[in-house]
PDB file of N, CA and C in Angstrom:
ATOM      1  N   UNK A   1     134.046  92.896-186.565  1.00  0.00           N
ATOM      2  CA  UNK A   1     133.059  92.680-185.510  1.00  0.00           C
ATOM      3  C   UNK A   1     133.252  91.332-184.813  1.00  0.00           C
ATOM      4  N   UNK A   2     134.190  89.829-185.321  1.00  0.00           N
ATOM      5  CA  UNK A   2     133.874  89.222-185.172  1.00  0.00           C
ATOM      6  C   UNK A   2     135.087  88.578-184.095  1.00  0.00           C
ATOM      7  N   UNK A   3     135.770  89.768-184.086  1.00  0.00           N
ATOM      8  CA  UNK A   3     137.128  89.786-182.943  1.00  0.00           C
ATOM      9  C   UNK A   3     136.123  90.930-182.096  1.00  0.00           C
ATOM     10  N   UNK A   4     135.525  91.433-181.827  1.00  0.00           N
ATOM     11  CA  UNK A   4     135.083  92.306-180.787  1.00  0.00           C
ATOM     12  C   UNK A   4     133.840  91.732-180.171  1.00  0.00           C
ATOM     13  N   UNK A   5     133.381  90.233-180.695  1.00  0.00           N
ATOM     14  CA  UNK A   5     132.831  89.475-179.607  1.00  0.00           C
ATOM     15  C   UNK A   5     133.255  88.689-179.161  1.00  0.00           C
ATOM     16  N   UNK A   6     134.619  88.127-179.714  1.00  0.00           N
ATOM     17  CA  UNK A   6     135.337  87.368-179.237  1.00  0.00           C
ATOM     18  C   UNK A   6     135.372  88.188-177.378  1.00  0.00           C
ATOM     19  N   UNK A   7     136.318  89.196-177.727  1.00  0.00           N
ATOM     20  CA  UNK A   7     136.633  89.840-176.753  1.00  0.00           C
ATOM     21  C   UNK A   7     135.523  90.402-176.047  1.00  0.00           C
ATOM     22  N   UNK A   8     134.370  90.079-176.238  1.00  0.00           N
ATOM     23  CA  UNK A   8     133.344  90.593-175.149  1.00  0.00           C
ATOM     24  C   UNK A   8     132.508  89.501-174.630  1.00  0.00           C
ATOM     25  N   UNK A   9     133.146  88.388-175.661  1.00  0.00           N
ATOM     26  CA  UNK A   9     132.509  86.444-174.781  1.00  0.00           C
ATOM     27  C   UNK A   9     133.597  86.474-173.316  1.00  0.00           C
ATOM     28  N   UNK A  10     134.797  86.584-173.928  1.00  0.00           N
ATOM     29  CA  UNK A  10     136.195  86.640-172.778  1.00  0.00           C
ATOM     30  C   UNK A  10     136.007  87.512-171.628  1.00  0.00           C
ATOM     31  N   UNK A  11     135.485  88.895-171.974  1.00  0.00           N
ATOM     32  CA  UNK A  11     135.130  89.688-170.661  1.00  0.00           C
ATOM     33  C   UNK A  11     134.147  88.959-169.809  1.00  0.00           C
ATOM     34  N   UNK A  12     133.083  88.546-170.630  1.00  0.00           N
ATOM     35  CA  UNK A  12     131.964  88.573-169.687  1.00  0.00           C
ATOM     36  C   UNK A  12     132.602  86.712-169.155  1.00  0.00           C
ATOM     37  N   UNK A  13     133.140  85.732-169.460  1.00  0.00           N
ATOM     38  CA  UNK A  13     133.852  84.881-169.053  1.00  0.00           C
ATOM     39  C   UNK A  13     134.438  85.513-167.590  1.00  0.00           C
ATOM     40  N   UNK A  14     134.953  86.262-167.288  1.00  0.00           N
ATOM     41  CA  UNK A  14     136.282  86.560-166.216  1.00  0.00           C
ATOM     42  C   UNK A  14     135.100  87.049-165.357  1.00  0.00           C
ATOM     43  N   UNK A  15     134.011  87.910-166.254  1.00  0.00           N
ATOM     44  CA  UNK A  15     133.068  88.390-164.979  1.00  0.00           C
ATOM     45  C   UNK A  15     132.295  87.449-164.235  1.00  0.00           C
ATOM     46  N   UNK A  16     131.521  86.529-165.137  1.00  0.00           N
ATOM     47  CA  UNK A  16     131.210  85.364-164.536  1.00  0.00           C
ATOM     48  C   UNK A  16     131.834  84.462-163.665  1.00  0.00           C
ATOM     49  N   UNK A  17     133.084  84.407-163.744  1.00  0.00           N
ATOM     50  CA  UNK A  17     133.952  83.467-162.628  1.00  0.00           C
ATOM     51  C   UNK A  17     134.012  84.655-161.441  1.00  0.00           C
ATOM     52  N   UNK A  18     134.260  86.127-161.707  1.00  0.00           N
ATOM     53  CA  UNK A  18     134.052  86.375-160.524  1.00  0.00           C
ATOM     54  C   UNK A  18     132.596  86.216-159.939  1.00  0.00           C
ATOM     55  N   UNK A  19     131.823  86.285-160.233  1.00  0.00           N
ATOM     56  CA  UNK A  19     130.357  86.120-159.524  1.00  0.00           C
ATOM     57  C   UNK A  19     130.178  85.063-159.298  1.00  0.00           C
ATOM     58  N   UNK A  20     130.482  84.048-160.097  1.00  0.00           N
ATOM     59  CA  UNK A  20     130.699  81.904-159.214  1.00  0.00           C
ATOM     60  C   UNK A  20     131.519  82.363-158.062  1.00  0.00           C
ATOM     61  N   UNK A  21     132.513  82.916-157.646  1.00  0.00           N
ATOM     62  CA  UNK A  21     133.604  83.017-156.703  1.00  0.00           C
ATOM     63  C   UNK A  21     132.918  83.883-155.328  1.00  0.00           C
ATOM     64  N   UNK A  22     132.252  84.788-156.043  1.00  0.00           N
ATOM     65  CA  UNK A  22     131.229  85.625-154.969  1.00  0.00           C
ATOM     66  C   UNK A  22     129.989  84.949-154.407  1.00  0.00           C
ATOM     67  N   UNK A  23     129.767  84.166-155.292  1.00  0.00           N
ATOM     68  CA  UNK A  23     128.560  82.905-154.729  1.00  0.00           C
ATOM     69  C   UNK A  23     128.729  82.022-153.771  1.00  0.00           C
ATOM     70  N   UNK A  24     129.800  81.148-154.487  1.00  0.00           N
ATOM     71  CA  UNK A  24     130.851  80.467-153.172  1.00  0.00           C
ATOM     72  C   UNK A  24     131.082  81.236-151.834  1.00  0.00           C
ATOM     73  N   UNK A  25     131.675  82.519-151.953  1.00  0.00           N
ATOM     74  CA  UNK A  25     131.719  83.236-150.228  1.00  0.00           C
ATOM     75  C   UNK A  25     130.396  83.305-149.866  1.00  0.00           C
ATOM     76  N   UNK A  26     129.446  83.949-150.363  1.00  0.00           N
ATOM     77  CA  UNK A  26     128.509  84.034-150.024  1.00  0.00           C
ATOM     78  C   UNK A  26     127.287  83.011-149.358  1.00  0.00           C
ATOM     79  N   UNK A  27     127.765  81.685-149.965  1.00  0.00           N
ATOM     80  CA  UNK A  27     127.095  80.555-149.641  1.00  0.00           C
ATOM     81  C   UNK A  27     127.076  79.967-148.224  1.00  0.00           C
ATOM     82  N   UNK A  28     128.786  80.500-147.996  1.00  0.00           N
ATOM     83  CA  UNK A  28     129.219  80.203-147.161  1.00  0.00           C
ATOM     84  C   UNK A  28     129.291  81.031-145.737  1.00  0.00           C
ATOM     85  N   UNK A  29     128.656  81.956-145.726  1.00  0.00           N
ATOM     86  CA  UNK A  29     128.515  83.152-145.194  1.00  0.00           C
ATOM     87  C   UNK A  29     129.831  83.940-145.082  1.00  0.00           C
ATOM     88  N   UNK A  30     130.822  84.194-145.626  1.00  0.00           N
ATOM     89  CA  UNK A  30     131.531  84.997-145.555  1.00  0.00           C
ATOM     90  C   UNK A  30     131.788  86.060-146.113  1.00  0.00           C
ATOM     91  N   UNK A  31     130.848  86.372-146.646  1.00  0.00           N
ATOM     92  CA  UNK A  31     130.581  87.891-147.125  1.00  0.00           C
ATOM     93  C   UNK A  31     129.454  88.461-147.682  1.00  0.00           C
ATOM     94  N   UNK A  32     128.607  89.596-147.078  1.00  0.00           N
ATOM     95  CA  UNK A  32     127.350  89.897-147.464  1.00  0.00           C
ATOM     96  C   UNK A  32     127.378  90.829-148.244  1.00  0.00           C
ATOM     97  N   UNK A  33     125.873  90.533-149.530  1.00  0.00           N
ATOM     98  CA  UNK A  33     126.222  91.380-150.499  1.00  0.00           C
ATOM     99  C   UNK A  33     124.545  91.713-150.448  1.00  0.00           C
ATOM    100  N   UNK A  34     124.329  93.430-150.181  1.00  0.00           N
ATOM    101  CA  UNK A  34     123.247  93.892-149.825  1.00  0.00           C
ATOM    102  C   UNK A  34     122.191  93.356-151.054  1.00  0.00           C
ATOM    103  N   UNK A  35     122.693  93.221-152.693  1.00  0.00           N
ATOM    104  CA  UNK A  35     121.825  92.798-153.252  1.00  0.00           C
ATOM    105  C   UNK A  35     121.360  91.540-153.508  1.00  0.00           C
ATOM    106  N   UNK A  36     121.748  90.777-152.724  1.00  0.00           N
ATOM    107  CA  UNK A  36     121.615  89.238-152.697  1.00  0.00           C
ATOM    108  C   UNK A  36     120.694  88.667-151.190  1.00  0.00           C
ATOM    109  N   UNK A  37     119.707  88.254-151.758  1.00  0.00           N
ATOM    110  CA  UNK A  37     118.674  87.871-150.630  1.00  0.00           C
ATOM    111  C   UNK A  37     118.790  86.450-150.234  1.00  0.00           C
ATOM    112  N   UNK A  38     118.431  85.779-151.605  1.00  0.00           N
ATOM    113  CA  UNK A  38     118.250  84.134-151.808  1.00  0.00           C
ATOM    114  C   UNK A  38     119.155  84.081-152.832  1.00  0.00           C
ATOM    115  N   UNK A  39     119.696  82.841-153.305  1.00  0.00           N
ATOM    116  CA  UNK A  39     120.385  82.215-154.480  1.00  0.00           C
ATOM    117  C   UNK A  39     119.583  82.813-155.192  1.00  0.00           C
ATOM    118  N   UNK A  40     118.682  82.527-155.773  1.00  0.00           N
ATOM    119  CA  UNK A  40     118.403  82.726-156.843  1.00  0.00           C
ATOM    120  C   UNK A  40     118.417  84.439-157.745  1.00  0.00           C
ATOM    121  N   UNK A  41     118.897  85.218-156.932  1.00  0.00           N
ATOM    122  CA  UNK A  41     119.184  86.615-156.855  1.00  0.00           C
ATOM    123  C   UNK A  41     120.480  86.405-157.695  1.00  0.00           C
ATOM    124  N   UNK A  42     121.502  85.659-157.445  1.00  0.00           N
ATOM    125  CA  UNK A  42     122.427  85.609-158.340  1.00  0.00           C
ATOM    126  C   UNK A  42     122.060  85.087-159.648  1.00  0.00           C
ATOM    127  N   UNK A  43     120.929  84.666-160.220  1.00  0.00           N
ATOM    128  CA  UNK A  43     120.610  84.105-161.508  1.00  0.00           C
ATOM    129  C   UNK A  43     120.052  85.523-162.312  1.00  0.00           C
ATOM    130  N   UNK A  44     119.809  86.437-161.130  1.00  0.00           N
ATOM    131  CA  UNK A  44     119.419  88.175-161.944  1.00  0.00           C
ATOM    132  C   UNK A  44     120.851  88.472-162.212  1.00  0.00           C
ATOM    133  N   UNK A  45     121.610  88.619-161.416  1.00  0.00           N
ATOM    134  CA  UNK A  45     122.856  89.314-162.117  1.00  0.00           C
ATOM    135  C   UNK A  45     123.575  88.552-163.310  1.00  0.00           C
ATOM    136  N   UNK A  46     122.973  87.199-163.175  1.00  0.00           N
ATOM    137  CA  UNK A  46     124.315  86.730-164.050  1.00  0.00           C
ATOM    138  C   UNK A  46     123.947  86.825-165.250  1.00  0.00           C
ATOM    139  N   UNK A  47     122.243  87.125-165.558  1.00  0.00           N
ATOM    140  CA  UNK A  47     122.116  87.751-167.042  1.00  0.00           C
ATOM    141  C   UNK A  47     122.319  89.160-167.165  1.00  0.00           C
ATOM    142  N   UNK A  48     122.475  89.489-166.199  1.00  0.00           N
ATOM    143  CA  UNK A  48     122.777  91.134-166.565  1.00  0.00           C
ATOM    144  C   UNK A  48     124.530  91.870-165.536  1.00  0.00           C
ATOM    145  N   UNK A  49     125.327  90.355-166.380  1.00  0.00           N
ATOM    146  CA  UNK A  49     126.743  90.888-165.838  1.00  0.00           C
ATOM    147  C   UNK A  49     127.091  92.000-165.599  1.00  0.00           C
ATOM    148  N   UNK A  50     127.274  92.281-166.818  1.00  0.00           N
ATOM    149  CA  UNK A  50     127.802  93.579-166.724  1.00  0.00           C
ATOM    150  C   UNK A  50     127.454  94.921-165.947  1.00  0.00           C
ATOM    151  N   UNK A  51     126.460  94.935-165.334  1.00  0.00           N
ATOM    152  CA  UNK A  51     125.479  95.779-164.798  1.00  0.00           C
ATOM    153  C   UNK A  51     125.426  95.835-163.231  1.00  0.00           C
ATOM    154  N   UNK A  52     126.489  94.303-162.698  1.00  0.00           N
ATOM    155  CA  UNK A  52     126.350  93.587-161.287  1.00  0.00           C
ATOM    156  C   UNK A  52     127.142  95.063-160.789  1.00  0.00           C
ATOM    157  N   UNK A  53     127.025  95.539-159.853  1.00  0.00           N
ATOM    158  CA  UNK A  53     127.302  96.779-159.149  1.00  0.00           C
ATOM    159  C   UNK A  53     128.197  96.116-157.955  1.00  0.00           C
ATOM    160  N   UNK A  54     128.293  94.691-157.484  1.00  0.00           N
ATOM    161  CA  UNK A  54     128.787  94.394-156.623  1.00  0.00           C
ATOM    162  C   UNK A  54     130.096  92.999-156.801  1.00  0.00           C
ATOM    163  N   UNK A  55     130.333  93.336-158.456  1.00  0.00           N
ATOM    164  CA  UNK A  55     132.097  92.813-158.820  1.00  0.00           C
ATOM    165  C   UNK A  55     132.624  93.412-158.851  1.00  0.00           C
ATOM    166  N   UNK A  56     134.211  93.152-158.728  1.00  0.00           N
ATOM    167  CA  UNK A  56     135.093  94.352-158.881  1.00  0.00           C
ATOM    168  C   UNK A  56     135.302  94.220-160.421  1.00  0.00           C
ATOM    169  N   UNK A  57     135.807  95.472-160.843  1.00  0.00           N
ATOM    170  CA  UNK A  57     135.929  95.706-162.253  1.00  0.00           C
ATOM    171  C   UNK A  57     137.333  94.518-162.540  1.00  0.00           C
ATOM    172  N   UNK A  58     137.503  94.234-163.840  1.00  0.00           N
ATOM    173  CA  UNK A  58     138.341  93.232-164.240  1.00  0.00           C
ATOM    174  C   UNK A  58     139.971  93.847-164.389  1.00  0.00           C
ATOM    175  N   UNK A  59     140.437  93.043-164.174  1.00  0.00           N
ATOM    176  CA  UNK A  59     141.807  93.730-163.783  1.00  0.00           C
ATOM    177  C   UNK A  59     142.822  93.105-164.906  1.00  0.00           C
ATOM    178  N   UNK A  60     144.133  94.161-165.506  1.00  0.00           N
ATOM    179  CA  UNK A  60     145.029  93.059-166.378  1.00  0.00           C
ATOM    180  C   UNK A  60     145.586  92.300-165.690  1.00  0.00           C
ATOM    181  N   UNK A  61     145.791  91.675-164.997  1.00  0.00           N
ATOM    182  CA  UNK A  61     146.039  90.229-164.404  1.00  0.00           C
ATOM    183  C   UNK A  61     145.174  88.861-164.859  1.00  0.00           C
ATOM    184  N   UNK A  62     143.643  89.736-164.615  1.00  0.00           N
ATOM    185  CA  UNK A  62     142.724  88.358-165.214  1.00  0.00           C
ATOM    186  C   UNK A  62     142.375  88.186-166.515  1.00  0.00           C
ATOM    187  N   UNK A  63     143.146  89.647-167.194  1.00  0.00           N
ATOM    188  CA  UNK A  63     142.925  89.800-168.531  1.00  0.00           C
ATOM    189  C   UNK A  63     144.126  88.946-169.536  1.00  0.00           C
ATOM    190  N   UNK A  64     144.951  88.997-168.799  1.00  0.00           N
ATOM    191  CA  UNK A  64     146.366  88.053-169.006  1.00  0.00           C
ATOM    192  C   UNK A  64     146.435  86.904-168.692  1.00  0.00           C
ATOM    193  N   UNK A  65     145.492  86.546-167.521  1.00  0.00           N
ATOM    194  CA  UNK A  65     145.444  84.702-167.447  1.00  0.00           C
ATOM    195  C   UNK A  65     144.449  84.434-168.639  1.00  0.00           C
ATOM    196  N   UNK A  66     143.440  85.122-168.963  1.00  0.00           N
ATOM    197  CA  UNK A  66     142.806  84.565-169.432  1.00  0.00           C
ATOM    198  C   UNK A  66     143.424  84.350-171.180  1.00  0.00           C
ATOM    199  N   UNK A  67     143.608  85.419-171.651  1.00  0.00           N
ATOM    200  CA  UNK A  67     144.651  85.468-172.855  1.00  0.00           C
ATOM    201  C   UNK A  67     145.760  83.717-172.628  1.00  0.00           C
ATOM    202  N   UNK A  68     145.996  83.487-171.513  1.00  0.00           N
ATOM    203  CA  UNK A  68     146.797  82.354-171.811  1.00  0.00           C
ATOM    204  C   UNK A  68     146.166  81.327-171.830  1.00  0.00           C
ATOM    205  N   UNK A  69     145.374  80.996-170.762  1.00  0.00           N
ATOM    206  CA  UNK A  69     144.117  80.044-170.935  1.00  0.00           C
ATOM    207  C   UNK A  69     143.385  79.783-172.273  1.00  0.00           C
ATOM    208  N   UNK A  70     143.040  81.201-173.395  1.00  0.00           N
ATOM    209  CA  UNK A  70     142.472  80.768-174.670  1.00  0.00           C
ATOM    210  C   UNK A  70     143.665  80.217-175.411  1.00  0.00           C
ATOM    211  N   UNK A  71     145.272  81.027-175.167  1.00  0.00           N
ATOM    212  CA  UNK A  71     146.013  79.942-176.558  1.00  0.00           C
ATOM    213  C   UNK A  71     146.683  78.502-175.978  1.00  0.00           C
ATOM    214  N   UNK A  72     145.709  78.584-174.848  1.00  0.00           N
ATOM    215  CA  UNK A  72     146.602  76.796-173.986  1.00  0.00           C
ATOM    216  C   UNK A  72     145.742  75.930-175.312  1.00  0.00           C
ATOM    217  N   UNK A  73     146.615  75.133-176.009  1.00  0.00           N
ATOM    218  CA  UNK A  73     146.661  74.138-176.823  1.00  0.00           C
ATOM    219  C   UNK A  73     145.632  73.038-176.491  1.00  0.00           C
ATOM    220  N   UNK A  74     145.410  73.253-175.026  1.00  0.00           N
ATOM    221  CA  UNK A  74     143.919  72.019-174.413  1.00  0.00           C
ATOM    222  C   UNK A  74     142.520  72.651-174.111  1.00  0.00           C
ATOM    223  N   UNK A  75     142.846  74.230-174.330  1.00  0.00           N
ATOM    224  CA  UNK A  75     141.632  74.670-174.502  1.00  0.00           C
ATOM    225  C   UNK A  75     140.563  74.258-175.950  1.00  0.00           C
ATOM    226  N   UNK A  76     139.233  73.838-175.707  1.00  0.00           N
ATOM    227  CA  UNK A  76     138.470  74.019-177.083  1.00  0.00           C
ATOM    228  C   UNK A  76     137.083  74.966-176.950  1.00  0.00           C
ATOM    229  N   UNK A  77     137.322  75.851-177.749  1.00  0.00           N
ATOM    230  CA  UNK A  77     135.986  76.822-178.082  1.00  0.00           C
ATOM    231  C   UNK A  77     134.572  75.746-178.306  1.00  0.00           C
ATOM    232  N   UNK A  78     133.680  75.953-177.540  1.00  0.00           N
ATOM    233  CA  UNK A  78     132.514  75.097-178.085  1.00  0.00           C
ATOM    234  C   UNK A  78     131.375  76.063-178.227  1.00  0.00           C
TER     235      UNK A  78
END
């Protein structure tokens, strides 16, 4: 169990950077996202990641940076 939250801290990690990344466009007006009114609309999705209807699903690309990012030697788990 204790490798299958590893791997579900790491998912929801990649999902969260995409939704910081969707915040950023969004801040900026370059892209509208029908469920987002005010900022603070992104503080609903980001407890209920997994559920955000308006990330794209995670791709092995970000599943592979991220795999390198945890065994980079300057990473520390806190």
């Amino acid at each position: 169990m204790q490798y299958q939250e590893e791997v579900n801290e790491s998912f929801d990690l990649i999902l969260h950077k995409k939704l910081f990344n969707l915040q950023l466009q969004w801040r900026a007006e370059l892209v509208e996202i029908p469920q987002i009114r005010i900022c603070g609309d992104f503080l609903f999705w980001k407890k209920r990641i997994r559920d955000c209807p308006f990330i794209d699903a995670v791709t092995s690309t970000e599943v592979e940076i991220m795999k390198r990012f945890l065994v980079d030697e300057q990473y520390v788990n806190t």
